[in-house]
N, C-alpha and C. Protein backbone atom coordinates (compact mmCIF):
# COMPACT_ATOMS: atom_id res chain seq x y z
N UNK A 1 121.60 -25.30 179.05
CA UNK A 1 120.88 -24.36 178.23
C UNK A 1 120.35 -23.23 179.10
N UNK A 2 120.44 -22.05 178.41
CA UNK A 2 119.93 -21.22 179.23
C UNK A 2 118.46 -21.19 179.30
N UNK A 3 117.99 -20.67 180.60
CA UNK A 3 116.31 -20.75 180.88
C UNK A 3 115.16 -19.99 179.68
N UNK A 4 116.14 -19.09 179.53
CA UNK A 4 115.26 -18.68 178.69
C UNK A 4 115.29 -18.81 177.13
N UNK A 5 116.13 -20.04 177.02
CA UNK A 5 116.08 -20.49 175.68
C UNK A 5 114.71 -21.14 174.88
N UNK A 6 114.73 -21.20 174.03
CA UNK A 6 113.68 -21.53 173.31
C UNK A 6 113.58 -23.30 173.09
N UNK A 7 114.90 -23.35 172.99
CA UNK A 7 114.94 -24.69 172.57
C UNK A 7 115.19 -25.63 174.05
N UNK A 8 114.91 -25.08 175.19
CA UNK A 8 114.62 -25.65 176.37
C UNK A 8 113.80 -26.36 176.56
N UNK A 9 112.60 -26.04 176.31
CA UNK A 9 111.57 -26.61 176.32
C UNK A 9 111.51 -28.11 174.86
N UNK A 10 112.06 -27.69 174.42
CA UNK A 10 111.82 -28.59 172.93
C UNK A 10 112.25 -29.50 173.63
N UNK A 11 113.62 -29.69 173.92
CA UNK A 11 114.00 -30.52 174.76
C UNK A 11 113.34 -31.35 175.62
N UNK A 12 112.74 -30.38 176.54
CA UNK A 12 112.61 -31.08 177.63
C UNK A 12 110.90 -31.74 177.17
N UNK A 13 110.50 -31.77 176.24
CA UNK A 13 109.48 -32.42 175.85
C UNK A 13 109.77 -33.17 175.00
N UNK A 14 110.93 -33.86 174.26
CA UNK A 14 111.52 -34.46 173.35
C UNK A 14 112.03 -35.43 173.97
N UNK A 15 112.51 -35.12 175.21
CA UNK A 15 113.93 -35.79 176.10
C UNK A 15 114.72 -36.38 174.82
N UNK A 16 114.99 -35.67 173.65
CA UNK A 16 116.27 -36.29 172.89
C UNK A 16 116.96 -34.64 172.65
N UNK A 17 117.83 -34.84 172.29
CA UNK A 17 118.59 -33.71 171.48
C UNK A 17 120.18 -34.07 170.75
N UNK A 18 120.77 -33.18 169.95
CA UNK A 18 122.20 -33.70 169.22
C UNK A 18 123.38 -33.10 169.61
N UNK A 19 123.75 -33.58 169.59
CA UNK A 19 125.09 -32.48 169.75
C UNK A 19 125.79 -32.79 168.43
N UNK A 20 126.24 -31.58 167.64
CA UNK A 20 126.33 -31.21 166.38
C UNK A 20 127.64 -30.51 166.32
N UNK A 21 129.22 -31.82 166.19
CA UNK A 21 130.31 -30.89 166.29
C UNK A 21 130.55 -30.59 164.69
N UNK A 22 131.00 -29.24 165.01
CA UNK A 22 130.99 -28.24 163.64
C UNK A 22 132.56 -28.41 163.18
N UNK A 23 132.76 -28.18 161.81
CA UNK A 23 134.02 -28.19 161.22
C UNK A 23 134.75 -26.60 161.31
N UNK A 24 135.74 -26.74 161.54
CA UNK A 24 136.44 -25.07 161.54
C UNK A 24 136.17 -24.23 160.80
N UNK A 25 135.38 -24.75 159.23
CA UNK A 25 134.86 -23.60 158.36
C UNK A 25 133.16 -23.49 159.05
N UNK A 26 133.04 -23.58 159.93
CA UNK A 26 131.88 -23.29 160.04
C UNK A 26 131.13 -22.60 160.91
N UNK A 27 132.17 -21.18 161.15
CA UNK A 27 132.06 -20.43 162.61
C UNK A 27 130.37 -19.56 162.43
N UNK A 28 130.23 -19.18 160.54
CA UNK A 28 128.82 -18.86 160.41
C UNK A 28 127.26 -19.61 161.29
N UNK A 29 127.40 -20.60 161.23
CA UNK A 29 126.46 -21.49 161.81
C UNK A 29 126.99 -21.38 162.74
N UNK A 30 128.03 -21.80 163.79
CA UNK A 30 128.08 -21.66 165.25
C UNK A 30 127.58 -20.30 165.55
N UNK A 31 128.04 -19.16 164.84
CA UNK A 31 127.19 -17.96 165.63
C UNK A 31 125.89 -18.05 165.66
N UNK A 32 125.07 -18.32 164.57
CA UNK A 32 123.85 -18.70 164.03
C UNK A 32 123.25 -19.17 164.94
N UNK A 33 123.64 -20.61 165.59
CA UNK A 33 122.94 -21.16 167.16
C UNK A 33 123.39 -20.84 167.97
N UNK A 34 124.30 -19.70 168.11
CA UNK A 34 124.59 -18.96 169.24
C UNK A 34 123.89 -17.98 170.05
N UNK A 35 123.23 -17.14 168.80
CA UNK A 35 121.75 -16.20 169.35
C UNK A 35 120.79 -16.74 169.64
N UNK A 36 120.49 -15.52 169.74
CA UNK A 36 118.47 -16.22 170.54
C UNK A 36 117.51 -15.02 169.70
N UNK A 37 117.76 -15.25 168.62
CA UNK A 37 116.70 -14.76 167.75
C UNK A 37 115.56 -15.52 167.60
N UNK A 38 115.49 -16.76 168.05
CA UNK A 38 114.95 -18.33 167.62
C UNK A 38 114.49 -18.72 165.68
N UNK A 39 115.61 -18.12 165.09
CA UNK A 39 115.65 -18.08 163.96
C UNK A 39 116.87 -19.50 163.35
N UNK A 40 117.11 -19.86 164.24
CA UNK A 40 118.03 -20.80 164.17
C UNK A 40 118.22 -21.68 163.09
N UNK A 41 116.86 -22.44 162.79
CA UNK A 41 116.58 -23.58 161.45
C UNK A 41 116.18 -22.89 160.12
N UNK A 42 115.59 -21.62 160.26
CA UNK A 42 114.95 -20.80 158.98
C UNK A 42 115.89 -20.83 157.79
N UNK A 43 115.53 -21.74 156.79
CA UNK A 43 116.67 -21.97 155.62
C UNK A 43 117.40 -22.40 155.70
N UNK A 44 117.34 -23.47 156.84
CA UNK A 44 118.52 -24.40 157.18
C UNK A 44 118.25 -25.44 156.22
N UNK A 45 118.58 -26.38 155.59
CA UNK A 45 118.53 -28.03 155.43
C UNK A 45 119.27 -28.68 156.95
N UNK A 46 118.40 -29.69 157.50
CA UNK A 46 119.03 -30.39 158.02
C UNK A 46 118.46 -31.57 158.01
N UNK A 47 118.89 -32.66 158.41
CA UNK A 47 118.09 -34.13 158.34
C UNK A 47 117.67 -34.74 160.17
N UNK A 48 117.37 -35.35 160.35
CA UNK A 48 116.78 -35.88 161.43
C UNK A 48 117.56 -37.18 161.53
N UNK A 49 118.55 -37.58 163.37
CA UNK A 49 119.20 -38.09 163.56
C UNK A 49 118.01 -39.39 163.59
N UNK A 50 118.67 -40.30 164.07
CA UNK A 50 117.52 -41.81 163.82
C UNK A 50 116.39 -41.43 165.35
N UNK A 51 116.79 -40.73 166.24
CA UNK A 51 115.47 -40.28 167.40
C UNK A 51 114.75 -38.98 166.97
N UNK A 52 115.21 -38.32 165.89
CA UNK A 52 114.43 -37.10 165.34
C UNK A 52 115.38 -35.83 165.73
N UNK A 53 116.14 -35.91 166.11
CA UNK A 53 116.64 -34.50 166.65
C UNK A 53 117.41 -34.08 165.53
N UNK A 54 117.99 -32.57 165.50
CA UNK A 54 118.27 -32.17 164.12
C UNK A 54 119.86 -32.34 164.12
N UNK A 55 119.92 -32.81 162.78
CA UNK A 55 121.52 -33.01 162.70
C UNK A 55 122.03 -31.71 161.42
N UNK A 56 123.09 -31.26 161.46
CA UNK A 56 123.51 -30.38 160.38
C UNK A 56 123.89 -30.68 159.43
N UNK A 57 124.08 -29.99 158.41
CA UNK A 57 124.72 -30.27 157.42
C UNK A 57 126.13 -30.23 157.56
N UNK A 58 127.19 -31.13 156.85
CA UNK A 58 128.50 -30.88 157.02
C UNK A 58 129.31 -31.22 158.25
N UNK A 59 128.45 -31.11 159.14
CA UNK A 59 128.75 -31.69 160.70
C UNK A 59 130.25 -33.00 160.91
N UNK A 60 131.10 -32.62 161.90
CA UNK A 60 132.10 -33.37 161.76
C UNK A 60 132.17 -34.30 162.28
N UNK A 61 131.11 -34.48 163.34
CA UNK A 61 130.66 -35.66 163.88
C UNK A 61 129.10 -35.14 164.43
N UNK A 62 128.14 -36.35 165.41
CA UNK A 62 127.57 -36.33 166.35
C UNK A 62 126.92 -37.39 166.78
N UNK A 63 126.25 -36.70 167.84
CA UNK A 63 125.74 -37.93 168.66
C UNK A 63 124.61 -37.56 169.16
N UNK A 64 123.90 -38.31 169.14
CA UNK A 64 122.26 -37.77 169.51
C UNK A 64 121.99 -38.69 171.32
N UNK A 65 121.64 -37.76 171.60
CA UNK A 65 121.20 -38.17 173.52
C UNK A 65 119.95 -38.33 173.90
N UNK A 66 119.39 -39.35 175.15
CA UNK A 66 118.14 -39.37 175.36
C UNK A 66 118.10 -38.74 176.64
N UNK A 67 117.00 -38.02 177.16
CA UNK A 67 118.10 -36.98 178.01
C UNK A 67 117.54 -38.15 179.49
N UNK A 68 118.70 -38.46 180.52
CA UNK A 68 118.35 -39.20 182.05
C UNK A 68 118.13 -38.17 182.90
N UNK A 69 118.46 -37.00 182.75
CA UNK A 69 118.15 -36.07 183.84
C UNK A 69 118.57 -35.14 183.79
N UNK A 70 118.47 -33.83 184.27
CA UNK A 70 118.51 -32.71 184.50
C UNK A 70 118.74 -31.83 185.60
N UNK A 71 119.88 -30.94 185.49
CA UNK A 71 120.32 -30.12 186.74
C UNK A 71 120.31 -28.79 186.95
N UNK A 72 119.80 -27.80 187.79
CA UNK A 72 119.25 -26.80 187.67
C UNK A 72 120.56 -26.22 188.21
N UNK A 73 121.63 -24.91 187.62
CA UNK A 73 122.35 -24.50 187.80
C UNK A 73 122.73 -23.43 186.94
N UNK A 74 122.21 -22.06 188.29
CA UNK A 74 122.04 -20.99 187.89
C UNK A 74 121.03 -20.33 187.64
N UNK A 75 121.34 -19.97 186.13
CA UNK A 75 119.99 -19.62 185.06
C UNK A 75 120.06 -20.27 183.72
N UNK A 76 120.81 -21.80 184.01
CA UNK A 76 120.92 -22.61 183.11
C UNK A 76 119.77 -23.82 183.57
N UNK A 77 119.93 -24.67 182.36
CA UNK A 77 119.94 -26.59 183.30
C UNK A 77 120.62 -27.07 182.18
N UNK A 78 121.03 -28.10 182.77
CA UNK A 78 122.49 -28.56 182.44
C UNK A 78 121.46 -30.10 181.85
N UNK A 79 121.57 -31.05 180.82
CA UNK A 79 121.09 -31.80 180.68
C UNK A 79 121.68 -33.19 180.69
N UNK A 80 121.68 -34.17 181.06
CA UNK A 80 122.76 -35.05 181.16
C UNK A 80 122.09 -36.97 180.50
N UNK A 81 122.66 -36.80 179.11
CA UNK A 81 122.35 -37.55 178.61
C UNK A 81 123.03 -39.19 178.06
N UNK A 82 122.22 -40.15 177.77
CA UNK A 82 123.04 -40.97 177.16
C UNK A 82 122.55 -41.30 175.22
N UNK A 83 124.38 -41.73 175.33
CA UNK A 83 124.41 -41.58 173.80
C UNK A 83 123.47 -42.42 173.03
N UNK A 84 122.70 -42.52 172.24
CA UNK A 84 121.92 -43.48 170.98
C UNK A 84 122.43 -43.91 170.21
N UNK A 85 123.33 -42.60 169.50
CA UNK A 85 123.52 -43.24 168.01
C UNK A 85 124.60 -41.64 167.89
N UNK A 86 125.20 -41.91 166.99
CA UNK A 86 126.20 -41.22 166.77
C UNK A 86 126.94 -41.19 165.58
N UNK A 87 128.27 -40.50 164.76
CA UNK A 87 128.37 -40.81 163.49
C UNK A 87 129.70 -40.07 163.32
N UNK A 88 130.73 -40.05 163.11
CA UNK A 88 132.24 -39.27 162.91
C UNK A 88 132.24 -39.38 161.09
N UNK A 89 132.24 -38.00 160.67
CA UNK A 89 132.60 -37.87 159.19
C UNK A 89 133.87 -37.73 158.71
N UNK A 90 133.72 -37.50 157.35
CA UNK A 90 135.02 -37.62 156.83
C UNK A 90 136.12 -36.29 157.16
N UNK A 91 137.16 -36.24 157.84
CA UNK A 91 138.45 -35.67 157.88
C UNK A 91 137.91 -33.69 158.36
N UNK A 92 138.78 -33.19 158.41
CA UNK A 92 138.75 -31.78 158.58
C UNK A 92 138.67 -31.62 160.20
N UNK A 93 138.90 -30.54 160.15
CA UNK A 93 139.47 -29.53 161.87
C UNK A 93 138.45 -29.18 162.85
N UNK A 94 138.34 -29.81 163.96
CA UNK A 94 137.23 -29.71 165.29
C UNK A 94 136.99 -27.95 164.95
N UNK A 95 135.80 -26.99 164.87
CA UNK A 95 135.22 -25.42 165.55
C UNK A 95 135.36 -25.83 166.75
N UNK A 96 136.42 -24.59 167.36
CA UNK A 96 136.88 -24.28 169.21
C UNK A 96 136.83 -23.22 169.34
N UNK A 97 135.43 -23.08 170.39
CA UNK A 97 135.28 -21.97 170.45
C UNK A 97 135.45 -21.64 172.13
N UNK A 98 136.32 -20.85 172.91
CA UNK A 98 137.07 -20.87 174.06
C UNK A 98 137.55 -19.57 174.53
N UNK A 99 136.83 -19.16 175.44
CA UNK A 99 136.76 -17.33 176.09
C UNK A 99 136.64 -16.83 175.23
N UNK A 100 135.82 -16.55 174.61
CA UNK A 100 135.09 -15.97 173.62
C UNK A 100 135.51 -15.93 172.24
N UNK A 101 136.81 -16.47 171.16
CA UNK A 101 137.27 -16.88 170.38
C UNK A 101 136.81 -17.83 170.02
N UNK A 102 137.36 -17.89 168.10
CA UNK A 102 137.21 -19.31 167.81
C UNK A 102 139.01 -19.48 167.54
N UNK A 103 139.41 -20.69 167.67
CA UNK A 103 140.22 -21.51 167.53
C UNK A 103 140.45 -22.62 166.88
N UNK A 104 141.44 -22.60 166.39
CA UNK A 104 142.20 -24.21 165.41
C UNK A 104 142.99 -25.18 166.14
N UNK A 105 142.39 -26.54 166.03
CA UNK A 105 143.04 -26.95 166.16
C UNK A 105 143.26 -28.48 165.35
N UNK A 106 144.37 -28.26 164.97
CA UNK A 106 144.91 -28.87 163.45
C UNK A 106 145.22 -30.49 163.78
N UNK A 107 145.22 -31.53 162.50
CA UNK A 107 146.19 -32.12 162.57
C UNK A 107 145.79 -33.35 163.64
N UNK A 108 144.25 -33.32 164.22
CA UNK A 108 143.78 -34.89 164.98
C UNK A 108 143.73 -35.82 164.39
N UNK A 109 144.03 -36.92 164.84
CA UNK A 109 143.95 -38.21 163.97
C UNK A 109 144.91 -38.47 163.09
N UNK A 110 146.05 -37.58 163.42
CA UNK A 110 146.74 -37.97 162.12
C UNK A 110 147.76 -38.96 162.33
């Protein structure tokens, strides 16, 4: 995360957070937590994974982390967690987002 993120700190006073993989229709919300407006949740619905951290709506999977430690690199920190709890939904296409594009990619699991 970058340092001067907002949700750095949440974190790092939470030591949990989610990782929230998005479905290919859902490049709106990936931009959405892409800025740093810290407008991120405003009119969101979302529910709370079983450690509290926020899970999305529609979400194609995730997994919620307790964070073991932390690495300072750059003008990031890198957080390095283990998994809790986790959840794979029903069917549809991983959001890939890769040198600055989004991308498809079709047809996993099949």
């Amino acid at each position: 995360m970058d340092r001067n993120s907002q949700t750095l700190e949440v974190v790092r006073a939470s030591r949990r957070y989610a990782l929230n993989l998005l479905r290919s229709t859902h490049r709106s919300t990936s931009d959405r937590f892409a800025g740093s407006d810290g407008l991120k949740f405003e009119a969101l619905e979302w529910k709370p994974a079983p450690g509290g951290s926020p899970l999305l709506p529609g979400a194609l999977a995730w997994v919620e982390c307790e964070v073991e430690s932390s690495v300072e690199a750059g003008d990031h920190t890198v957080f390095i967690g283990r998994v809790t709890a986790g959840q794979i939904g029903d069917g549809g296409d991983p959001l890939v987002h890769f040198r600055g594009r989004y991308h498809t990619v079709s047809g996993l699991g099949e």
